[in-house]
Protein backbone atom coordinates (compact mmCIF):
# COMPACT_ATOMS: atom_id res chain seq x y z
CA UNK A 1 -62.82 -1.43 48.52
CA UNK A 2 -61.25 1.44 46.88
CA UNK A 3 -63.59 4.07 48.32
CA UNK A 4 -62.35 3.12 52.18
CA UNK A 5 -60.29 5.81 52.69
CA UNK A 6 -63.13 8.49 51.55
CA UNK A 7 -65.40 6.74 53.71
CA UNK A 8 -63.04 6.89 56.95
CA UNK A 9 -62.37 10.72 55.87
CA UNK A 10 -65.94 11.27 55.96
CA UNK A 11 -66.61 10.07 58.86
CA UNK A 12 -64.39 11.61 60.43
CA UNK A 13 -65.25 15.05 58.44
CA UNK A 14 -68.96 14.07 60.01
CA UNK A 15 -68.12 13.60 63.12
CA UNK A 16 -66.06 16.94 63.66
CA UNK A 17 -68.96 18.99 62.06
CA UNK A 18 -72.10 17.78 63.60
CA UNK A 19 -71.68 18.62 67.07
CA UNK A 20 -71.96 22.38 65.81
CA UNK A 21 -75.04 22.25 64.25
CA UNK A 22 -77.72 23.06 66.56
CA UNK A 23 -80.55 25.32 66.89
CA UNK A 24 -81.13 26.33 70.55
CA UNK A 25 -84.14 25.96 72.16
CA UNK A 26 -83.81 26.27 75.72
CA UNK A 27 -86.53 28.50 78.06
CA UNK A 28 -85.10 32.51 78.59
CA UNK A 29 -85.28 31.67 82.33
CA UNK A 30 -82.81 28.64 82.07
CA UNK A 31 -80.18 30.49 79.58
CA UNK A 32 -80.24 33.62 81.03
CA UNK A 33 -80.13 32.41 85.29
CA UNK A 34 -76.65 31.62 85.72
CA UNK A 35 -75.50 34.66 83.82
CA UNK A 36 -73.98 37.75 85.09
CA UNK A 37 -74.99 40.95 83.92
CA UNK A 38 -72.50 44.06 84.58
CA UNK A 39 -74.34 47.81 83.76
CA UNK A 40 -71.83 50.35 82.88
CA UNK A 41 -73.48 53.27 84.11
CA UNK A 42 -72.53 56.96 85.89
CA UNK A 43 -75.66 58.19 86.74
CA UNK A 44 -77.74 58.47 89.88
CA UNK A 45 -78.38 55.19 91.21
CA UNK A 46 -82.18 56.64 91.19
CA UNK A 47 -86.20 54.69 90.40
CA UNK A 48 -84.93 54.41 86.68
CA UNK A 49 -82.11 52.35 87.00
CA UNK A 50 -83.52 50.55 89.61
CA UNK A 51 -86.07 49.56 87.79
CA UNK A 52 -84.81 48.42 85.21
CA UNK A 53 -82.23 46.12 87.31
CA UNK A 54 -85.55 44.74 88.84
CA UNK A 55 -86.69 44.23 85.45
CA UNK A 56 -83.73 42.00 85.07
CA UNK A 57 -83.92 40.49 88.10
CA UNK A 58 -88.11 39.52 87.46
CA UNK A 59 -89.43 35.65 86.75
CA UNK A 60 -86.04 34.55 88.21
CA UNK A 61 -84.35 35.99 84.59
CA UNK A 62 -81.20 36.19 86.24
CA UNK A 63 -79.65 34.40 89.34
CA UNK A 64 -77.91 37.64 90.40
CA UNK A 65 -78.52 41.30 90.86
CA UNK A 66 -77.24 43.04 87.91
CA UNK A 67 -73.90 44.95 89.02
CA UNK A 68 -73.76 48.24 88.55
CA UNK A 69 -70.40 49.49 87.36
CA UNK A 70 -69.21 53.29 87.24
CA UNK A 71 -65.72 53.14 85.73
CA UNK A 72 -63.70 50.28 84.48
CA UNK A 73 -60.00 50.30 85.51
CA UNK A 74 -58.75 46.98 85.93
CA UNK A 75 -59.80 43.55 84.40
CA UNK A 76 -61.17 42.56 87.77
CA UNK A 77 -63.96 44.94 86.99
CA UNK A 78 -65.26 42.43 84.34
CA UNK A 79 -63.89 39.25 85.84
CA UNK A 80 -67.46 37.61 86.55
CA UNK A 81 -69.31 39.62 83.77
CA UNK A 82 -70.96 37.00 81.03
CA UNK A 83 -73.21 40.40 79.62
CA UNK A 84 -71.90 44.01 79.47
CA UNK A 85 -74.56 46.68 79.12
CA UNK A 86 -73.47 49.69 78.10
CA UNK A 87 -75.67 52.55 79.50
CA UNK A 88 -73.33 55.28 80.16
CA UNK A 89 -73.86 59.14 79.43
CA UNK A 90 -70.50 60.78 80.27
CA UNK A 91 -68.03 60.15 77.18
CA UNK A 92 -64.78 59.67 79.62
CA UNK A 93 -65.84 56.83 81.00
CA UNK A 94 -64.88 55.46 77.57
CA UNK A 95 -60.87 56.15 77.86
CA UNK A 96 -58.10 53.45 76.15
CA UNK A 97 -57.70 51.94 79.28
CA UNK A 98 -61.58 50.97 79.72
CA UNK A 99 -61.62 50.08 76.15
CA UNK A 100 -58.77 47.58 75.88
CA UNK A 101 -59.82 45.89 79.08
CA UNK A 102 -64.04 45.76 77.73
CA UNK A 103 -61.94 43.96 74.47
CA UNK A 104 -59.78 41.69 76.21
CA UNK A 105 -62.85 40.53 77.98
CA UNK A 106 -65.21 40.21 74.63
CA UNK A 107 -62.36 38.45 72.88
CA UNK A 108 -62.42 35.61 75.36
CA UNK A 109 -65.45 34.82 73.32
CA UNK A 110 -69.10 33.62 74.44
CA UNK A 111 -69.34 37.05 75.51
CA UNK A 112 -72.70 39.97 74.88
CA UNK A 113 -72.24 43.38 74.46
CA UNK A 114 -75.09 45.20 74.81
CA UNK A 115 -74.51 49.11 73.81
CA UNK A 116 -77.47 51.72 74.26
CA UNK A 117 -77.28 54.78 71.79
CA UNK A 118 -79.34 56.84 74.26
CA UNK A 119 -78.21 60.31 73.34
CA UNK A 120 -76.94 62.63 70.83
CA UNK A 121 -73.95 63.57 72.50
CA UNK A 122 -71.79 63.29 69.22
CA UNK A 123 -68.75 62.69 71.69
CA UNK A 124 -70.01 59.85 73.77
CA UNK A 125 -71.52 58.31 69.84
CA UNK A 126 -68.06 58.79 68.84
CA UNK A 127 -66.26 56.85 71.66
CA UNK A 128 -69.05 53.69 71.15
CA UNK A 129 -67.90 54.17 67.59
CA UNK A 130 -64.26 53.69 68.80
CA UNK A 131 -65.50 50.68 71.34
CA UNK A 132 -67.26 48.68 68.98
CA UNK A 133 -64.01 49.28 66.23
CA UNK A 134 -62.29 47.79 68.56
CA UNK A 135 -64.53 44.74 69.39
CA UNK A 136 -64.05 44.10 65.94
CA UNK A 137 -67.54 44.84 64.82
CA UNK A 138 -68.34 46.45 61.51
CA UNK A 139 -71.29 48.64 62.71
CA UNK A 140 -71.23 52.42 63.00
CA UNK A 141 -73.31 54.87 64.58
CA UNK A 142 -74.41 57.72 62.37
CA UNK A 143 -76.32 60.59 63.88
CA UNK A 144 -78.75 62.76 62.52
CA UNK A 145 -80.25 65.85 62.86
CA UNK A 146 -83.00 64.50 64.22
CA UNK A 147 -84.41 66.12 67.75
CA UNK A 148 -84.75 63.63 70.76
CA UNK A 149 -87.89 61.75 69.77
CA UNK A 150 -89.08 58.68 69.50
CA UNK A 151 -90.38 56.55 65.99
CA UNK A 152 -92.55 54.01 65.56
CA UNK A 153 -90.81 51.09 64.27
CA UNK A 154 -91.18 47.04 63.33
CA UNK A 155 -89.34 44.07 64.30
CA UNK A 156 -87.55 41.80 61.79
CA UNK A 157 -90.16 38.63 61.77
CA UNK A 158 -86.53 37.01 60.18
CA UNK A 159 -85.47 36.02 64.03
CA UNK A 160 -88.07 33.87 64.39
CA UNK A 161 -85.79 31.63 62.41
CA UNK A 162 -82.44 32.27 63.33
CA UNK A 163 -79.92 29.15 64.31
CA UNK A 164 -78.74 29.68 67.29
CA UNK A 165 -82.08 30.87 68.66
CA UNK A 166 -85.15 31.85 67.64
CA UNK A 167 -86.73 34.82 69.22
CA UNK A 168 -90.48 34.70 69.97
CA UNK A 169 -92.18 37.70 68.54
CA UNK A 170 -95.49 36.66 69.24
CA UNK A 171 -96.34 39.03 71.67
CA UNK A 172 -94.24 41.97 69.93
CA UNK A 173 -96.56 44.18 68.61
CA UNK A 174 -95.79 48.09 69.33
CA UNK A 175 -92.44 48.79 69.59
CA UNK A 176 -90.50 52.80 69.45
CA UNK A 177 -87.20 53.79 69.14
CA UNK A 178 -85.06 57.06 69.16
CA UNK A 179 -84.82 58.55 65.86
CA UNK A 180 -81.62 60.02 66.33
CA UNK A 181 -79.72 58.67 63.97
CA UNK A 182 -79.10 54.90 62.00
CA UNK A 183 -76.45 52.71 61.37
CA UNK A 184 -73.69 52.06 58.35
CA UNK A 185 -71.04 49.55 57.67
CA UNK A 186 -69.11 49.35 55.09
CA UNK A 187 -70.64 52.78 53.52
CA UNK A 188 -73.88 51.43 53.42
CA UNK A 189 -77.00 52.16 55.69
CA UNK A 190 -78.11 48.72 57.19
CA UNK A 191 -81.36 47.10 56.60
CA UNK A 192 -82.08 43.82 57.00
CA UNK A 193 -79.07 41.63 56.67
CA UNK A 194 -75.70 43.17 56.19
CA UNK A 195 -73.07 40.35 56.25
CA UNK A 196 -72.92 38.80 59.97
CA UNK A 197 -75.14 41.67 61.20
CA UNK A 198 -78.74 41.26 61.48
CA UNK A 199 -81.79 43.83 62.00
CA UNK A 200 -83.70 43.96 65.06
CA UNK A 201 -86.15 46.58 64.55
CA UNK A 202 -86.06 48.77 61.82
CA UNK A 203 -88.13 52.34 61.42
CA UNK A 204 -91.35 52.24 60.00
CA UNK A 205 -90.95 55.33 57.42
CA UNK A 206 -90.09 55.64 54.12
CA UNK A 207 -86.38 55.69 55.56
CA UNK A 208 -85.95 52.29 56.44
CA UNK A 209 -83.55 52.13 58.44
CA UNK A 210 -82.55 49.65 61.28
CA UNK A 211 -82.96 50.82 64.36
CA UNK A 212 -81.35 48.10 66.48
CA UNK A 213 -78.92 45.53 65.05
CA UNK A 214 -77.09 42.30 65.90
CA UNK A 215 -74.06 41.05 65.28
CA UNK A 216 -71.79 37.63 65.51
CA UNK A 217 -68.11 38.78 66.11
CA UNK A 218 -65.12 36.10 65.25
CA UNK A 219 -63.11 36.23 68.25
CA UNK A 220 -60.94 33.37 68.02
CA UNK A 221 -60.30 29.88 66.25
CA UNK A 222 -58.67 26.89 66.79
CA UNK A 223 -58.54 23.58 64.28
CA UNK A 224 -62.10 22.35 64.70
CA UNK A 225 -64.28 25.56 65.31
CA UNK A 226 -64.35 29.43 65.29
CA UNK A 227 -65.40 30.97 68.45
CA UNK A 228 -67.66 34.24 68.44
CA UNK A 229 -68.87 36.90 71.11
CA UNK A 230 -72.06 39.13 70.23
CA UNK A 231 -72.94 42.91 69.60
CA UNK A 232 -76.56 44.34 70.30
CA UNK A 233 -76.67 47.88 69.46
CA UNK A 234 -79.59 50.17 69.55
CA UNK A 235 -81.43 53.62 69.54
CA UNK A 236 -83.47 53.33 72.73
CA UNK A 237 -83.36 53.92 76.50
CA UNK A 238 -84.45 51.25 78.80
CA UNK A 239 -84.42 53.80 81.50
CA UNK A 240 -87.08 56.00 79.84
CA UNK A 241 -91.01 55.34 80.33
CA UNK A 242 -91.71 54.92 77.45
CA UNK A 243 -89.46 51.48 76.99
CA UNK A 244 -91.97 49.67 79.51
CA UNK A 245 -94.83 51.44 77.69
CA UNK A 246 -94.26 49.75 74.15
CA UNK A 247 -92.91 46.31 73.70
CA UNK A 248 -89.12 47.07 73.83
CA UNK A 249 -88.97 45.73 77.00
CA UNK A 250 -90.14 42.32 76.03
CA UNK A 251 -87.87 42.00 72.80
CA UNK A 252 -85.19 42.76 74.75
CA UNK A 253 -85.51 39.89 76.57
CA UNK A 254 -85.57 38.05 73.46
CA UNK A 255 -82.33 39.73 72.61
CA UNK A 256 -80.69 38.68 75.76
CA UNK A 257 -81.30 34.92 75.19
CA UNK A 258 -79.85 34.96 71.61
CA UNK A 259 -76.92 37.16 73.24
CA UNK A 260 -75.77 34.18 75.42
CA UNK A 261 -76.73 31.19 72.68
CA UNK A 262 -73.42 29.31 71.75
CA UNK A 263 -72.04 30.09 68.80
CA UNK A 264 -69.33 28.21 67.29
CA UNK A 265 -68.62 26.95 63.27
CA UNK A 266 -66.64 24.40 62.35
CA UNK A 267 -62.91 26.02 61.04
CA UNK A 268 -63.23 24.34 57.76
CA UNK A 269 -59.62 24.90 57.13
CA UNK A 270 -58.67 23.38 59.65
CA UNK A 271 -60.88 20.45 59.58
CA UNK A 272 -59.25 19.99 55.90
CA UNK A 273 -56.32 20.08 57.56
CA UNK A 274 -56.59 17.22 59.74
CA UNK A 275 -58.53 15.44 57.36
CA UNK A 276 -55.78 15.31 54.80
CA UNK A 277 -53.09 14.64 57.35
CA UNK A 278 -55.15 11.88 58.73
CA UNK A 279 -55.79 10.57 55.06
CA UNK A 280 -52.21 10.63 54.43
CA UNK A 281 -51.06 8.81 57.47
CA UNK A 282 -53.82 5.71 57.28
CA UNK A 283 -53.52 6.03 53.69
CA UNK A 284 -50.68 3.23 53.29
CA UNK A 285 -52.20 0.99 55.72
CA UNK A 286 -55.65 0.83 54.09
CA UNK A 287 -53.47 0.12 50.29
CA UNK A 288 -51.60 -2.93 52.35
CA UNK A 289 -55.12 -3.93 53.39
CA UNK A 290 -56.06 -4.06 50.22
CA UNK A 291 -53.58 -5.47 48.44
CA UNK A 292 -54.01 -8.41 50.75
CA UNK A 293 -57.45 -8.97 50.00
């Protein structure tokens, strides 16, 4: 009789911690349909970015056309986003205004950035520096000297098992990035796992280094859970030839359905909380109980 009150706080520990372990399996087509995409882009609205909003739009991927988005000046501009691409090439695009509204909008949480390192413009690299500082994310871009070509690179067979979903690299076999540069956080070059960030594909040299990363970002917490929004960032350009040429195209489908996977954690402090609160108040009736037996 003495151990009722650990088995009530279990339970109750159990039953606030369960509902957040899943691993999602659900089909791209049914995760991905109801979601709205947003493209930040300048450029001509010419074949290239058409196609690749058509690519989007294929097998019923998305319910909507992708909206294409020149500037962002007011929240409204991201109102019915779920999935922000960014794909621009002019660096002023990227002002503090833009900024703080693209971070009040990822810090609602459940949200996908998606940022595409598609030049060597070191002060468009910086601003996506300055963006993804401010999303919270611990990944920097780091360019090289490196001229505008592409490398032959790997994906990371370790998101076949990751929890919220597991990416199906069955049919991934060729895949090329831009070797323009690589990515650091914390000082360190990032390969393979690097705290919540995760490699994508990573360069097939003798450098070794990632060439397209993921990341979970904490955006909020309340009692029970913490809440995160996700970061894809990567050396390529889906509006080149040679994206639709190699398997990029395909992975990054992949990519999108982890993007818009749940992913919450249960706030063990606060469950702790609440479970010694809770302990404390039933505590006296379950001694009377008890004592009465």
């Amino acid at each position: 009789m003495k151990g009722i009150p650990l088995l009530i706080l279990a339970i109750l520990a159990a039953s606030l911690v369960l509902p957040y372990y899943h691993v999602y399996g659900y089909s791209i087509n049914y995760m991905l349909y109801y979601k709205n995409i947003g493209i930040l882009y300048d450029g001509d609205l010419n074949s290239s970015i058409s196609r690749f909003s058509d690519y989007l739009k294929k097998f019923n991927l998305i319910k909507s056309p992708p909206k294409i988005i020149p500037s962002i000046n007011s929240k409204r501009d991201l109102s019915s986003i779920d999935i922000l691409i960014v794909l621009n090439s002019n660096h002023d695009i990227l002002n503090d205004l833009s900024m703080e509204i693209i971070s009040s909008w990822f810090r609602q949480g459940s949200k996908f950035i998606i940022v595409f390192v598609h030049s060597r413009d070191y002060r468009l690299v910086y601003k996506l520096n300055m963006l993804l500082n401010k999303l919270g994310s611990r990944v920097t871009i780091v360019l090289s000297g490196e001229p505008l070509n592409y490398i032959d690179s790997e994906a990371d067979t370790f998101l076949q098992y990751m929890d919220d979903y597991k990416m199906d690299l069955s049919n991934i076999t060729r895949l090329a990035y831009l070797d323009i540069g690589y990515f650091r956080s914390d000082g360190e070059v990032i390969f393979k796992r690097h705290h919540d960030i995760y490699t994508v594909a990573y360069s097939g040299s003798n450098d070794m280094e990632s060439k397209s990363v993921i990341e979970y970002i904490e955006v909020y917490s309340d009692l029970f859970t913490k809440v995160y929004s996700k970061v894809y960032v990567s050396f390529e350009d889906p509006l080149d030839e040679i994206w639709y040429e190699y398997d990029n195209y395909k992975l990054f489908i992949q990519v999108l359905s982890w993007g818009v996977s749940p992913h919450t954690i249960p706030n063990w402090n606060g469950i702790l909380m609440i479970s010694v609160l809770f302990g404390m108040g039933v505590s006296p009736y379950i001694y009377v109980y008890v004592r009465k037996r």
